[in-house]
PDB file of N, CA and C in Angstrom:
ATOM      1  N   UNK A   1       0.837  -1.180   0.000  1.00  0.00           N
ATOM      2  CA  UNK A   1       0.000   0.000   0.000  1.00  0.00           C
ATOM      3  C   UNK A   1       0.886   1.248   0.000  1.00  0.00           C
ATOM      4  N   UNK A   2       0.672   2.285  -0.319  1.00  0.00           N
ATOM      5  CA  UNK A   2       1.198   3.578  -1.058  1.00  0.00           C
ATOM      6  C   UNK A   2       0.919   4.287   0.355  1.00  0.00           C
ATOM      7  N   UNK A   3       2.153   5.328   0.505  1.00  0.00           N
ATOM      8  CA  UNK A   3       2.012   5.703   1.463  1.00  0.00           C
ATOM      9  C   UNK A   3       2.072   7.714   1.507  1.00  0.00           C
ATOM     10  N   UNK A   4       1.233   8.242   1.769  1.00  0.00           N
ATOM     11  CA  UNK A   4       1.393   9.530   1.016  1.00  0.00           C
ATOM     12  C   UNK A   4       2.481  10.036   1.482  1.00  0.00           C
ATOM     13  N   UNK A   5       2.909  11.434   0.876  1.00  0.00           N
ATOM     14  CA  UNK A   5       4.075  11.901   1.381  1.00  0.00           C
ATOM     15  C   UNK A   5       4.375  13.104   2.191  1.00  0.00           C
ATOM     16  N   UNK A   6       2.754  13.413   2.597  1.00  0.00           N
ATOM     17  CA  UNK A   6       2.607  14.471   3.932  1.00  0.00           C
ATOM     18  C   UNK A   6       2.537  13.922   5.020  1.00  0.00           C
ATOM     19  N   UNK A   7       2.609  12.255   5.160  1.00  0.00           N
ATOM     20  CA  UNK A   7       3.169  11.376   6.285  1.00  0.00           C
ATOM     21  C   UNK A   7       3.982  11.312   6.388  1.00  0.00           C
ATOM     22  N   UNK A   8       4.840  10.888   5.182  1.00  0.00           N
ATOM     23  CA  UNK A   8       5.960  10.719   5.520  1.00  0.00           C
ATOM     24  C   UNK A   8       7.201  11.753   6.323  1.00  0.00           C
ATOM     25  N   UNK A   9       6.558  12.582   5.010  1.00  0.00           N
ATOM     26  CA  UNK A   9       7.431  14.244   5.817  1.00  0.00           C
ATOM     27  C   UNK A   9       6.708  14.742   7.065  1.00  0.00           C
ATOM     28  N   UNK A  10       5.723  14.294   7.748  1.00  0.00           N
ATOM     29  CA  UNK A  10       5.757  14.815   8.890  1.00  0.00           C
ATOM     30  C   UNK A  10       6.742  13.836  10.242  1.00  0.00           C
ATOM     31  N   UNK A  11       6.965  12.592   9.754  1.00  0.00           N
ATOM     32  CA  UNK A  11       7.693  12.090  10.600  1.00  0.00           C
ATOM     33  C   UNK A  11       9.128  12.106  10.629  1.00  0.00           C
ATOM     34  N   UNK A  12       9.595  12.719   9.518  1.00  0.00           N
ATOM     35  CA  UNK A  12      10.789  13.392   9.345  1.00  0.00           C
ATOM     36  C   UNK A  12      11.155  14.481  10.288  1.00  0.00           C
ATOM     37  N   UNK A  13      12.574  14.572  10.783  1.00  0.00           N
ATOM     38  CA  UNK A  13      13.048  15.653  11.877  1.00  0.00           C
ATOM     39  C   UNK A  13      13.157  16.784  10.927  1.00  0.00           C
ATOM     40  N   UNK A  14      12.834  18.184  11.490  1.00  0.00           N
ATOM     41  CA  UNK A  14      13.203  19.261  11.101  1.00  0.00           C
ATOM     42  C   UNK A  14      14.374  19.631  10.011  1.00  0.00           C
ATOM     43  N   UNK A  15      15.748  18.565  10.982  1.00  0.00           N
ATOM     44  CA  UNK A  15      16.411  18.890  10.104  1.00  0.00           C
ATOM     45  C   UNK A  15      16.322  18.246   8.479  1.00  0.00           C
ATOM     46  N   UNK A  16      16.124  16.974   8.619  1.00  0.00           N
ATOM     47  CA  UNK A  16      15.956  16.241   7.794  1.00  0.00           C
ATOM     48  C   UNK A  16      15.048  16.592   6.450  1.00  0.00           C
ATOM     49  N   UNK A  17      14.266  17.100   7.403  1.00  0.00           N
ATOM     50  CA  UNK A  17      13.200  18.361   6.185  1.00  0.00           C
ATOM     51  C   UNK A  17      14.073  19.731   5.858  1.00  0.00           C
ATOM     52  N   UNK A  18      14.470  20.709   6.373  1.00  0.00           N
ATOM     53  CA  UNK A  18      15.388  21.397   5.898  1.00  0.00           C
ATOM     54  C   UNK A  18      16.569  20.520   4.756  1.00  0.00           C
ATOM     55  N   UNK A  19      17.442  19.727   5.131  1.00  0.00           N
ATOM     56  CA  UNK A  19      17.999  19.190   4.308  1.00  0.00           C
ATOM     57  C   UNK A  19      17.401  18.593   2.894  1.00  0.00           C
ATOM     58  N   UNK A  20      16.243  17.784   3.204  1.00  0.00           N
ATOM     59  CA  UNK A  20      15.436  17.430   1.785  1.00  0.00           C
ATOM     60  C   UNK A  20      15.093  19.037   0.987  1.00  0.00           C
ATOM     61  N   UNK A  21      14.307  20.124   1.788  1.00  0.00           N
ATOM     62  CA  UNK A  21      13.940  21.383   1.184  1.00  0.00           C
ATOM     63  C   UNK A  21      15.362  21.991   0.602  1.00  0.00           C
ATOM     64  N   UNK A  22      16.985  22.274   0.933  1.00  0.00           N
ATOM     65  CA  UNK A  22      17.487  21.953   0.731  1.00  0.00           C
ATOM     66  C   UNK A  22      18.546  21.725  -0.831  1.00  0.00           C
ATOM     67  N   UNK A  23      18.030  20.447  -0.417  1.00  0.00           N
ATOM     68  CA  UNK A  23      18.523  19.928  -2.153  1.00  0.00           C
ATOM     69  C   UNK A  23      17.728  19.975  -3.110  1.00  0.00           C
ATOM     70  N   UNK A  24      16.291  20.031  -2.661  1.00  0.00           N
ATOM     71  CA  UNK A  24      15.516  20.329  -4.051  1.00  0.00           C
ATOM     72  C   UNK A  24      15.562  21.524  -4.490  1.00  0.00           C
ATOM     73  N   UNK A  25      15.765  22.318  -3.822  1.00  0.00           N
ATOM     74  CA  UNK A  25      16.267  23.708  -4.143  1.00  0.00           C
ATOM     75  C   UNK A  25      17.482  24.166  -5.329  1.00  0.00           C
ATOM     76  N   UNK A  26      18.266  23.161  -4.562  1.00  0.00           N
ATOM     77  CA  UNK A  26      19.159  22.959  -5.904  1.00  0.00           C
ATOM     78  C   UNK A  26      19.070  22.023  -6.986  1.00  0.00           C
ATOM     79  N   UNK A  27      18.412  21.269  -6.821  1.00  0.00           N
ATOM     80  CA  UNK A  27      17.811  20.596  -8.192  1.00  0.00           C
ATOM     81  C   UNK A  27      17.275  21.261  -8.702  1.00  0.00           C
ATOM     82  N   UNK A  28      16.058  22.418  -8.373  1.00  0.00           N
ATOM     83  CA  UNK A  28      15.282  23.245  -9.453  1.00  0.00           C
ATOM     84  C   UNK A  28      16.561  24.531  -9.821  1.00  0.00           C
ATOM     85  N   UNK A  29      17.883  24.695  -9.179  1.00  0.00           N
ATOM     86  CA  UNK A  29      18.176  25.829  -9.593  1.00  0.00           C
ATOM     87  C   UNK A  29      19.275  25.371 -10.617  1.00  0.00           C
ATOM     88  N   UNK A  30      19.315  24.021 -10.788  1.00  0.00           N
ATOM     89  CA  UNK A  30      20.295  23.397 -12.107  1.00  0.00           C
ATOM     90  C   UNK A  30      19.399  22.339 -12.517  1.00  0.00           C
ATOM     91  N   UNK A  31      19.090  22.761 -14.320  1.00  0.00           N
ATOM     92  CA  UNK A  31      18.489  21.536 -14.555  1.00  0.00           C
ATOM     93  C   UNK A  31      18.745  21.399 -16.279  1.00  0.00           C
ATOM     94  N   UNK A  32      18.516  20.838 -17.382  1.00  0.00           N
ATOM     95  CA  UNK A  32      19.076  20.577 -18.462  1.00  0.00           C
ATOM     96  C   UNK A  32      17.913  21.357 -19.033  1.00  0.00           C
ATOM     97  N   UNK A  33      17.828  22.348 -20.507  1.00  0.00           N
ATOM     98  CA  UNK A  33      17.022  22.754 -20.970  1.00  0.00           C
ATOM     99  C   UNK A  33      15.678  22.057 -21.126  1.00  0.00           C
ATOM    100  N   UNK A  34      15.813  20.768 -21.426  1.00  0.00           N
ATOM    101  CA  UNK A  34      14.402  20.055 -21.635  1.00  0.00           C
ATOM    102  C   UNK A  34      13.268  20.126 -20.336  1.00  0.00           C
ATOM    103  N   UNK A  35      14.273  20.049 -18.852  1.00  0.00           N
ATOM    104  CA  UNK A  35      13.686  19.840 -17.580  1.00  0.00           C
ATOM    105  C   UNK A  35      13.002  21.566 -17.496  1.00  0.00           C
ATOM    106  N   UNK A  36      14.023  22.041 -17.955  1.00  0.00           N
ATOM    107  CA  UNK A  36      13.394  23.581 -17.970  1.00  0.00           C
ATOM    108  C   UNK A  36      12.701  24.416 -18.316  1.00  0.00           C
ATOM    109  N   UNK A  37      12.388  23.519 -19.833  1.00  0.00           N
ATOM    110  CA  UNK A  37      10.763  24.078 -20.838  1.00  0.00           C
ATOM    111  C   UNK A  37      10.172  23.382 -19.977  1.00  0.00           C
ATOM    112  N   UNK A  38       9.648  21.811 -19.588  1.00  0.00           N
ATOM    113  CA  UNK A  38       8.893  21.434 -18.954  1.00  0.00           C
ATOM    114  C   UNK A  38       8.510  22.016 -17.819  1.00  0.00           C
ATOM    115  N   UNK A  39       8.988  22.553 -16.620  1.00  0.00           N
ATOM    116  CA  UNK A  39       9.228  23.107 -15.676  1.00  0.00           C
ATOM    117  C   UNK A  39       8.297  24.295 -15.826  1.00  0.00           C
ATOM    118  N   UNK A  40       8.490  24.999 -17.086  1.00  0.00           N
ATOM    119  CA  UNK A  40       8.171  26.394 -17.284  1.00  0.00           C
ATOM    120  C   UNK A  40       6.512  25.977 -18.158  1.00  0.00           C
ATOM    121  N   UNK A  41       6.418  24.747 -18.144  1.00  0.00           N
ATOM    122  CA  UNK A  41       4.981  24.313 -18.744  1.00  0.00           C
ATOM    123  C   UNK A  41       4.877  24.329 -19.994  1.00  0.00           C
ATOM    124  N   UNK A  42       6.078  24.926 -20.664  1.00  0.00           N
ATOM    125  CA  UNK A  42       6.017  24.461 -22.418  1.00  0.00           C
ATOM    126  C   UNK A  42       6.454  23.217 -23.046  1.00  0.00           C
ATOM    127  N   UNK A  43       5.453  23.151 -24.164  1.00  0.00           N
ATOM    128  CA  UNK A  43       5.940  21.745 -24.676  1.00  0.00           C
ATOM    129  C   UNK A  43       7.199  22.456 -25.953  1.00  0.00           C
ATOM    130  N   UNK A  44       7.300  21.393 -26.687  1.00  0.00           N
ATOM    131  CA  UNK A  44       8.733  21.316 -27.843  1.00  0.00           C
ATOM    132  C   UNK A  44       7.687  22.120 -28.760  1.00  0.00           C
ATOM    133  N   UNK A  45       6.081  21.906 -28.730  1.00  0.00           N
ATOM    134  CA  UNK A  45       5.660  22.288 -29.903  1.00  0.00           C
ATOM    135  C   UNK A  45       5.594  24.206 -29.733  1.00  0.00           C
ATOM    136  N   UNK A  46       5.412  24.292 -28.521  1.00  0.00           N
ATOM    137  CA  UNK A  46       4.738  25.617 -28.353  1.00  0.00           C
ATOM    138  C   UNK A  46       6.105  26.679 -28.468  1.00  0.00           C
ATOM    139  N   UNK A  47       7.173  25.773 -28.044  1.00  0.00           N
ATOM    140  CA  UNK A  47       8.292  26.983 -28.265  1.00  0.00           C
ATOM    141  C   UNK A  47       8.783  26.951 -30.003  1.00  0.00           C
ATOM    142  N   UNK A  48       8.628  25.672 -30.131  1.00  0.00           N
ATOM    143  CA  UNK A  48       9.240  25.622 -31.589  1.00  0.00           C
ATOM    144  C   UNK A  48       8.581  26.848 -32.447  1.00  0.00           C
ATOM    145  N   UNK A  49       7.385  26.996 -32.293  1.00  0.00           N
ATOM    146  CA  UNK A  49       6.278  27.993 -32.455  1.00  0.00           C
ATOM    147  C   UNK A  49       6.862  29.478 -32.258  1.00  0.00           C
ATOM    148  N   UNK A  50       6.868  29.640 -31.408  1.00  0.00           N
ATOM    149  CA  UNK A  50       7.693  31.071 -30.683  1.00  0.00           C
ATOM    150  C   UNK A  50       8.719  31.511 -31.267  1.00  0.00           C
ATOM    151  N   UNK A  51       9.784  30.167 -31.473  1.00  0.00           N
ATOM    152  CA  UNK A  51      11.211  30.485 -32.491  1.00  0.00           C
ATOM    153  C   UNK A  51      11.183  30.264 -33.692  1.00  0.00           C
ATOM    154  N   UNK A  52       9.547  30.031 -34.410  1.00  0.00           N
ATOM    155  CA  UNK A  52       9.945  29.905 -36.038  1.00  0.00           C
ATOM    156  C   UNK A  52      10.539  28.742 -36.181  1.00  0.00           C
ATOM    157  N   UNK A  53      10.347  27.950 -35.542  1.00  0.00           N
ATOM    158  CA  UNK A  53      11.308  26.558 -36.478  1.00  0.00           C
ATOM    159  C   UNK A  53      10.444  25.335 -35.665  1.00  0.00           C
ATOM    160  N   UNK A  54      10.605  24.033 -36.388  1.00  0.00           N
ATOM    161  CA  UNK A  54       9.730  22.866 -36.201  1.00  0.00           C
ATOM    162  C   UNK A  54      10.251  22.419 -35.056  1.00  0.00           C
ATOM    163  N   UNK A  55       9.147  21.223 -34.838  1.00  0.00           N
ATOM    164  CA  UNK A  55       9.583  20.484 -33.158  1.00  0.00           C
ATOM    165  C   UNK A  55      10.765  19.864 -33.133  1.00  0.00           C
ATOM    166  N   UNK A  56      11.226  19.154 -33.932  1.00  0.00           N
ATOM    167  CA  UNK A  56      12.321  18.549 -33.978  1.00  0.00           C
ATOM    168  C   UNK A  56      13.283  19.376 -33.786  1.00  0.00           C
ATOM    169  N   UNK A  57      13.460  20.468 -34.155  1.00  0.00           N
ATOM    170  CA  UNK A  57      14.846  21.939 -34.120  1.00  0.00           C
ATOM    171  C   UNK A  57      14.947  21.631 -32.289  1.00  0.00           C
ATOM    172  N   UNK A  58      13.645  21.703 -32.012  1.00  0.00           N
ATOM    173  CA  UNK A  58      13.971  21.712 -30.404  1.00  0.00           C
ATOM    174  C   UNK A  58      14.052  21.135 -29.645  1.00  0.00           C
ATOM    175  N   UNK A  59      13.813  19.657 -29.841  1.00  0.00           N
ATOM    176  CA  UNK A  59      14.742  17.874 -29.484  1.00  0.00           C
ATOM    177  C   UNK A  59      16.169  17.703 -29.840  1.00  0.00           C
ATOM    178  N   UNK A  60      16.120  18.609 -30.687  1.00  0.00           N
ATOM    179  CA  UNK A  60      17.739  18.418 -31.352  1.00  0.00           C
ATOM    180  C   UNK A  60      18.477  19.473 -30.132  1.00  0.00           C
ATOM    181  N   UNK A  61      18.405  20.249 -30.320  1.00  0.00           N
ATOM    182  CA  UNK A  61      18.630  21.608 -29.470  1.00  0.00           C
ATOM    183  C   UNK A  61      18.757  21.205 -27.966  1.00  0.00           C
ATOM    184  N   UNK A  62      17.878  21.031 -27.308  1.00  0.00           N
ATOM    185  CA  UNK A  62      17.843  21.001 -25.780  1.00  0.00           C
ATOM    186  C   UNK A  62      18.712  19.352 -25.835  1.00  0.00           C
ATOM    187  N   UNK A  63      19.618  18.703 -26.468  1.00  0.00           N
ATOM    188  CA  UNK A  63      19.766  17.212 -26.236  1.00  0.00           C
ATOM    189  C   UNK A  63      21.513  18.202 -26.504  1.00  0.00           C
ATOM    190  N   UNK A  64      22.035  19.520 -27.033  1.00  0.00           N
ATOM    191  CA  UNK A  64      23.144  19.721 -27.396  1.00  0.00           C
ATOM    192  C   UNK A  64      24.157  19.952 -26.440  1.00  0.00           C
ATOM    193  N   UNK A  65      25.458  20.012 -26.546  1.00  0.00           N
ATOM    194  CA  UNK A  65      25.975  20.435 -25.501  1.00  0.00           C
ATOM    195  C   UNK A  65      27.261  21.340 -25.655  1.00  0.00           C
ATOM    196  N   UNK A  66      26.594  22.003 -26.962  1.00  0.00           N
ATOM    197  CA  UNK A  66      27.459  23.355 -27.697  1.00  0.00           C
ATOM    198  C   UNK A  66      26.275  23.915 -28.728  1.00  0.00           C
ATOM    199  N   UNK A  67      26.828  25.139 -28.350  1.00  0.00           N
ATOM    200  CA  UNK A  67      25.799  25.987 -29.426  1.00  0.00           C
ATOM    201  C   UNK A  67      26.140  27.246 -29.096  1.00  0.00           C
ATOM    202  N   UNK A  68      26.048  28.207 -29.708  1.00  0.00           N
ATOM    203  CA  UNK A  68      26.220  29.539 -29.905  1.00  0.00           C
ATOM    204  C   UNK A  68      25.686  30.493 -28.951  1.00  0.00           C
ATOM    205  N   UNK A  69      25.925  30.941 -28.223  1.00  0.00           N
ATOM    206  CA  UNK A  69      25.274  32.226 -27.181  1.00  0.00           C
ATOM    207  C   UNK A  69      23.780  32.615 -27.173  1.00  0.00           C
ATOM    208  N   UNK A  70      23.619  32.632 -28.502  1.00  0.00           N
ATOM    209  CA  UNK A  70      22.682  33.672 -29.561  1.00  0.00           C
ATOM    210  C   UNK A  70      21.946  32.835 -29.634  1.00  0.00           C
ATOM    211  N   UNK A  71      22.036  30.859 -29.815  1.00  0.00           N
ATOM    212  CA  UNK A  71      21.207  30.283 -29.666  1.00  0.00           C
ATOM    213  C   UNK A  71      20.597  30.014 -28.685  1.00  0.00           C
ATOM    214  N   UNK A  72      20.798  30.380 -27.424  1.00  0.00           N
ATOM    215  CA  UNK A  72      20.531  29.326 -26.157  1.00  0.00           C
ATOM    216  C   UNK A  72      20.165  30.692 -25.470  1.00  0.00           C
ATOM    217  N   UNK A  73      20.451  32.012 -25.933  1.00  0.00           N
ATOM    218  CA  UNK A  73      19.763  33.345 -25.444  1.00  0.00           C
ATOM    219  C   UNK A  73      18.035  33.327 -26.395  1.00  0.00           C
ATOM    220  N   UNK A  74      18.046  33.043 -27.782  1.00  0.00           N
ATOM    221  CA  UNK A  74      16.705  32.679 -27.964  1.00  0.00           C
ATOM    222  C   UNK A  74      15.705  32.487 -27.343  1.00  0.00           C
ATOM    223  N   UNK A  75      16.846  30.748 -26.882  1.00  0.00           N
ATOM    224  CA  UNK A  75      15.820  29.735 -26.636  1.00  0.00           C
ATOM    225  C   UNK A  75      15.055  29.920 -25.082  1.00  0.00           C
ATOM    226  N   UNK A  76      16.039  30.899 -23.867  1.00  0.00           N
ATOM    227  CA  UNK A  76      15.512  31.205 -23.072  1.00  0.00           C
ATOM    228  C   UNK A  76      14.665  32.323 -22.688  1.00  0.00           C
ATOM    229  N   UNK A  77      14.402  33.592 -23.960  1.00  0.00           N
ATOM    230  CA  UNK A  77      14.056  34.655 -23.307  1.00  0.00           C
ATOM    231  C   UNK A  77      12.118  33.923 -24.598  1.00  0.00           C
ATOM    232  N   UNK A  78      12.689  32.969 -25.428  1.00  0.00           N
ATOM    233  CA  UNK A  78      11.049  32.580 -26.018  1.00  0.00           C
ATOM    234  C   UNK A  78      10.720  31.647 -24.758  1.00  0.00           C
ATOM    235  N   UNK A  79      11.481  31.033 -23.553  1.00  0.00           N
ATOM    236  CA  UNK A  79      10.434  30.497 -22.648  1.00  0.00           C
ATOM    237  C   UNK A  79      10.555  31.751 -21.338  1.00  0.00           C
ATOM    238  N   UNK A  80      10.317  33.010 -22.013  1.00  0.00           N
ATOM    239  CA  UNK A  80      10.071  34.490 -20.826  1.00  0.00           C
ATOM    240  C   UNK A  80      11.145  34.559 -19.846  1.00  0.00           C
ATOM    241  N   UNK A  81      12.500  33.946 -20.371  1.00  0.00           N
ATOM    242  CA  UNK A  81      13.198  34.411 -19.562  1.00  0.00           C
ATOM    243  C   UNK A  81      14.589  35.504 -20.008  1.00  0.00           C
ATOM    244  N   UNK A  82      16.202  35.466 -18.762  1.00  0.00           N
ATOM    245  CA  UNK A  82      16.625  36.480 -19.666  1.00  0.00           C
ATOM    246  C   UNK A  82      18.087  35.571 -19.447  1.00  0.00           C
ATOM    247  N   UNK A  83      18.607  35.326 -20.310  1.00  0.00           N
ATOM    248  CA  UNK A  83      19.906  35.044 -20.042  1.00  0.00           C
ATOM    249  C   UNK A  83      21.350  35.528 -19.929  1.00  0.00           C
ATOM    250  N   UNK A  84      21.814  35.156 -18.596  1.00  0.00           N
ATOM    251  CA  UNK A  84      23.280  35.529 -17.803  1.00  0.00           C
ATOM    252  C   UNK A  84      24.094  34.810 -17.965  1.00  0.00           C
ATOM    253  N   UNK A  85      25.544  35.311 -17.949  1.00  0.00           N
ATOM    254  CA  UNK A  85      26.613  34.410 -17.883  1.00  0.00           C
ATOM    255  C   UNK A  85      27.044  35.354 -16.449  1.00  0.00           C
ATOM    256  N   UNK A  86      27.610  34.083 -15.930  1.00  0.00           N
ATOM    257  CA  UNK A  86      28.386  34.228 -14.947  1.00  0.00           C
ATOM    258  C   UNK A  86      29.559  33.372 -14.705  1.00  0.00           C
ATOM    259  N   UNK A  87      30.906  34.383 -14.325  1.00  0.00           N
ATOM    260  CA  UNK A  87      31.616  33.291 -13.981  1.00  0.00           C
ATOM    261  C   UNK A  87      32.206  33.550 -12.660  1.00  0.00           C
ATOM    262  N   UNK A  88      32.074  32.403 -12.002  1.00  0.00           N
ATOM    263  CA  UNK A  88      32.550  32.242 -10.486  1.00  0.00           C
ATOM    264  C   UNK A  88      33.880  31.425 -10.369  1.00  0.00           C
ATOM    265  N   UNK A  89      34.497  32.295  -8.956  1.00  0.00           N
ATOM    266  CA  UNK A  89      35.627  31.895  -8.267  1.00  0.00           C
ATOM    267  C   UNK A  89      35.731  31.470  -7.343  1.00  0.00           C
ATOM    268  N   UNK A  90      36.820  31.063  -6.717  1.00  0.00           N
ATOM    269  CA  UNK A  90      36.547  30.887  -5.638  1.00  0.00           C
ATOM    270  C   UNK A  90      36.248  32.176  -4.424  1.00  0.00           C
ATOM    271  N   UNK A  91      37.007  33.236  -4.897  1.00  0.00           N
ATOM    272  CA  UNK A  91      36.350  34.490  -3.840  1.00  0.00           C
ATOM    273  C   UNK A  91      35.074  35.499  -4.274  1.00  0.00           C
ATOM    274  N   UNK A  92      34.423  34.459  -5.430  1.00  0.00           N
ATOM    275  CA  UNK A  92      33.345  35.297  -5.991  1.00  0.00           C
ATOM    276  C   UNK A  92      32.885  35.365  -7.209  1.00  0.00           C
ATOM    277  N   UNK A  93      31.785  35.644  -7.663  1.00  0.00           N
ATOM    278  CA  UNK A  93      31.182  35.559  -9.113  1.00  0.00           C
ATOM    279  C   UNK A  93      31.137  36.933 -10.002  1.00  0.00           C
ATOM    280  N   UNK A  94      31.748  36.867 -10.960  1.00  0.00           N
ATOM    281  CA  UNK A  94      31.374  38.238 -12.157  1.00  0.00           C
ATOM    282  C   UNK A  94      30.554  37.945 -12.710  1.00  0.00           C
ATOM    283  N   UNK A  95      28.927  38.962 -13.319  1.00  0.00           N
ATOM    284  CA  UNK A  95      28.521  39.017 -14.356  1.00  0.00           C
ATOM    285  C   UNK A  95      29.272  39.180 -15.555  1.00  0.00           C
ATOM    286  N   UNK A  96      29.375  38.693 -16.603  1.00  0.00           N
ATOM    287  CA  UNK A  96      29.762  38.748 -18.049  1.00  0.00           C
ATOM    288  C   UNK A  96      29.092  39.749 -18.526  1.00  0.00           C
ATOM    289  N   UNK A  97      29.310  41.136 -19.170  1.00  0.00           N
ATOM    290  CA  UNK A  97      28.815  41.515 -19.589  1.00  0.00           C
ATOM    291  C   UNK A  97      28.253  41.480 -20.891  1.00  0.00           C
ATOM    292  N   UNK A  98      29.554  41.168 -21.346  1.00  0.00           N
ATOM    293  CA  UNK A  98      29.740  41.263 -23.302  1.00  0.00           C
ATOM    294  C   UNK A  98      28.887  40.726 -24.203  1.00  0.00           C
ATOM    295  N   UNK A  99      28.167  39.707 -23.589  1.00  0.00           N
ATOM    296  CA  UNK A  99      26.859  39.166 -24.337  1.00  0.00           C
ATOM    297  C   UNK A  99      25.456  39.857 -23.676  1.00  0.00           C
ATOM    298  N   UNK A 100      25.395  40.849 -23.659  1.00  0.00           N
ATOM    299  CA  UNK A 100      24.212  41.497 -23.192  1.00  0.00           C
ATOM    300  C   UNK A 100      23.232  42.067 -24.573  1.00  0.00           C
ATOM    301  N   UNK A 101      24.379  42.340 -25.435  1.00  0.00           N
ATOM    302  CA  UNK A 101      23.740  42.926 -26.708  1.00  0.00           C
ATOM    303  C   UNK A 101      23.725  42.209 -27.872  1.00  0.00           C
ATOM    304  N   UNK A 102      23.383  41.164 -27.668  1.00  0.00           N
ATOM    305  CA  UNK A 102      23.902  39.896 -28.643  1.00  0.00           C
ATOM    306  C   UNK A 102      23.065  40.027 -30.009  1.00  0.00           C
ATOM    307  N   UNK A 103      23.245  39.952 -30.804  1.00  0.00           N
ATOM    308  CA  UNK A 103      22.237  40.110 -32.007  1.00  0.00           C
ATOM    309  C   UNK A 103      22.134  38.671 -32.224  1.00  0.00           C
ATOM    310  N   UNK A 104      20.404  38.105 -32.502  1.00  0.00           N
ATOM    311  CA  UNK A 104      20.363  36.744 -32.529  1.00  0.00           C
ATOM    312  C   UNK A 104      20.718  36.189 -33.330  1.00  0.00           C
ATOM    313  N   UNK A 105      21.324  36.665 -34.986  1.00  0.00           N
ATOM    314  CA  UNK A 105      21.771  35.466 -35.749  1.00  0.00           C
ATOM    315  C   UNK A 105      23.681  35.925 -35.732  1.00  0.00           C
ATOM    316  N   UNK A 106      24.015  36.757 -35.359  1.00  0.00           N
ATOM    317  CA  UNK A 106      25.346  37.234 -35.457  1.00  0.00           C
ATOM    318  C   UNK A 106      26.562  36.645 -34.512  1.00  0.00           C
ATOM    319  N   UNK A 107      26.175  35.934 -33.569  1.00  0.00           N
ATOM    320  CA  UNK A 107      27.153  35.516 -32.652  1.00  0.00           C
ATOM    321  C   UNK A 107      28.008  34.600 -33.362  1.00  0.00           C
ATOM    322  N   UNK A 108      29.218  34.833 -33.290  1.00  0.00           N
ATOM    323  CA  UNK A 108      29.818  33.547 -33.421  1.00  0.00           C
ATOM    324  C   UNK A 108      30.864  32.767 -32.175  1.00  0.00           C
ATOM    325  N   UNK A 109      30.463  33.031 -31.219  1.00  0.00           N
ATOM    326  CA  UNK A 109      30.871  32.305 -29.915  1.00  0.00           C
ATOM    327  C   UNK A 109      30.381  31.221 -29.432  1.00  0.00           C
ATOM    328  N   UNK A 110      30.919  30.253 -29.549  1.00  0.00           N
ATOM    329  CA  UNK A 110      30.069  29.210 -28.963  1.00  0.00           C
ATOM    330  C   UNK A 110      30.084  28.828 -27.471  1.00  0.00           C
ATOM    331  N   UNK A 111      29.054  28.194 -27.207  1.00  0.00           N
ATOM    332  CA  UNK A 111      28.923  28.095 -25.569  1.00  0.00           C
ATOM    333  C   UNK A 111      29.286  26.231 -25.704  1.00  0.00           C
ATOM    334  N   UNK A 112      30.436  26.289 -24.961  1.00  0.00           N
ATOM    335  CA  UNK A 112      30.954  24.644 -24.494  1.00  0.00           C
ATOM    336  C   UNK A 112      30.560  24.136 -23.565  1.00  0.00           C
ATOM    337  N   UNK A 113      30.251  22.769 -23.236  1.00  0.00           N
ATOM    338  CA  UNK A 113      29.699  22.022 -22.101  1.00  0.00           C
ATOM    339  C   UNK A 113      30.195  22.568 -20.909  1.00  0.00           C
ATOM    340  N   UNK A 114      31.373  23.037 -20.600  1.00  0.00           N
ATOM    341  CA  UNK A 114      32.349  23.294 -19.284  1.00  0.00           C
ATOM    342  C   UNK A 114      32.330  24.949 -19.006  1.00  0.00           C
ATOM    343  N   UNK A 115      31.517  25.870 -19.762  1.00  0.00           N
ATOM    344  CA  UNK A 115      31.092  27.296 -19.769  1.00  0.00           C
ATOM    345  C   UNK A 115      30.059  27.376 -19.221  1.00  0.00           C
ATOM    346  N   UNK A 116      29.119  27.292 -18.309  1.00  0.00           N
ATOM    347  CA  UNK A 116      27.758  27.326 -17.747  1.00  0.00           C
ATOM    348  C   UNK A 116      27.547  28.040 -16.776  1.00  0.00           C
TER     349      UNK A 116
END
């Protein structure tokens, strides 16, 4: 028998609930583009829609793990958002500025798996 999970978490210690609240916190604040249209309630069809190009452009796309600035700034401000680079140190994080004014087909910088 199935056991709900406002039982369960109530027999959980405080901390244990802080710790679970926690890490899901950071699971929603890193997640792969696909988790992130979903998340944001769009399907492949509705953005493909938004960016002018078919569903498949955007299975192909959210599965990549290089692409151009200009692409992946698109793809986040057609699901209403705005995209930042940041890069962090160990005594601290800079905003990037230089891609703030990006023209969407003109970039030729690509964004590498290990740039995020």
């Amino acid at each position: 028998m199935a056991k709900k999970f406002a039982d369960l978490r109530s027999r959980m210690t405080p901390e244990s609930r802080a710790r679970a609240q926690s890490k899901a916190r950071g699971m929603l604040a890193e997640m792969p583009l696909n988790e992130l249209r979903q998340a944001r309630g769009l399907s492949q069809a509705t953005l493909a829609k938004v960016l002018n190009v078919k569903q498949p452009s955007i299975a192909k796309l959210e599965h990549r793990t290089d692409m151009y600035l200009s692409t992946l700034r698109s793809h986040i401000e057609a699901m209403g958002g705005m995209l930042e680079i940041v890069a962090r140190f160990p005594d601290g994080s800079v905003k990037i500025s230089n891609f703030e004014s990006l023209g969407d087909k003109t970039d030729s910088t690509p964004l590498h798996d290990h740039v995020y």
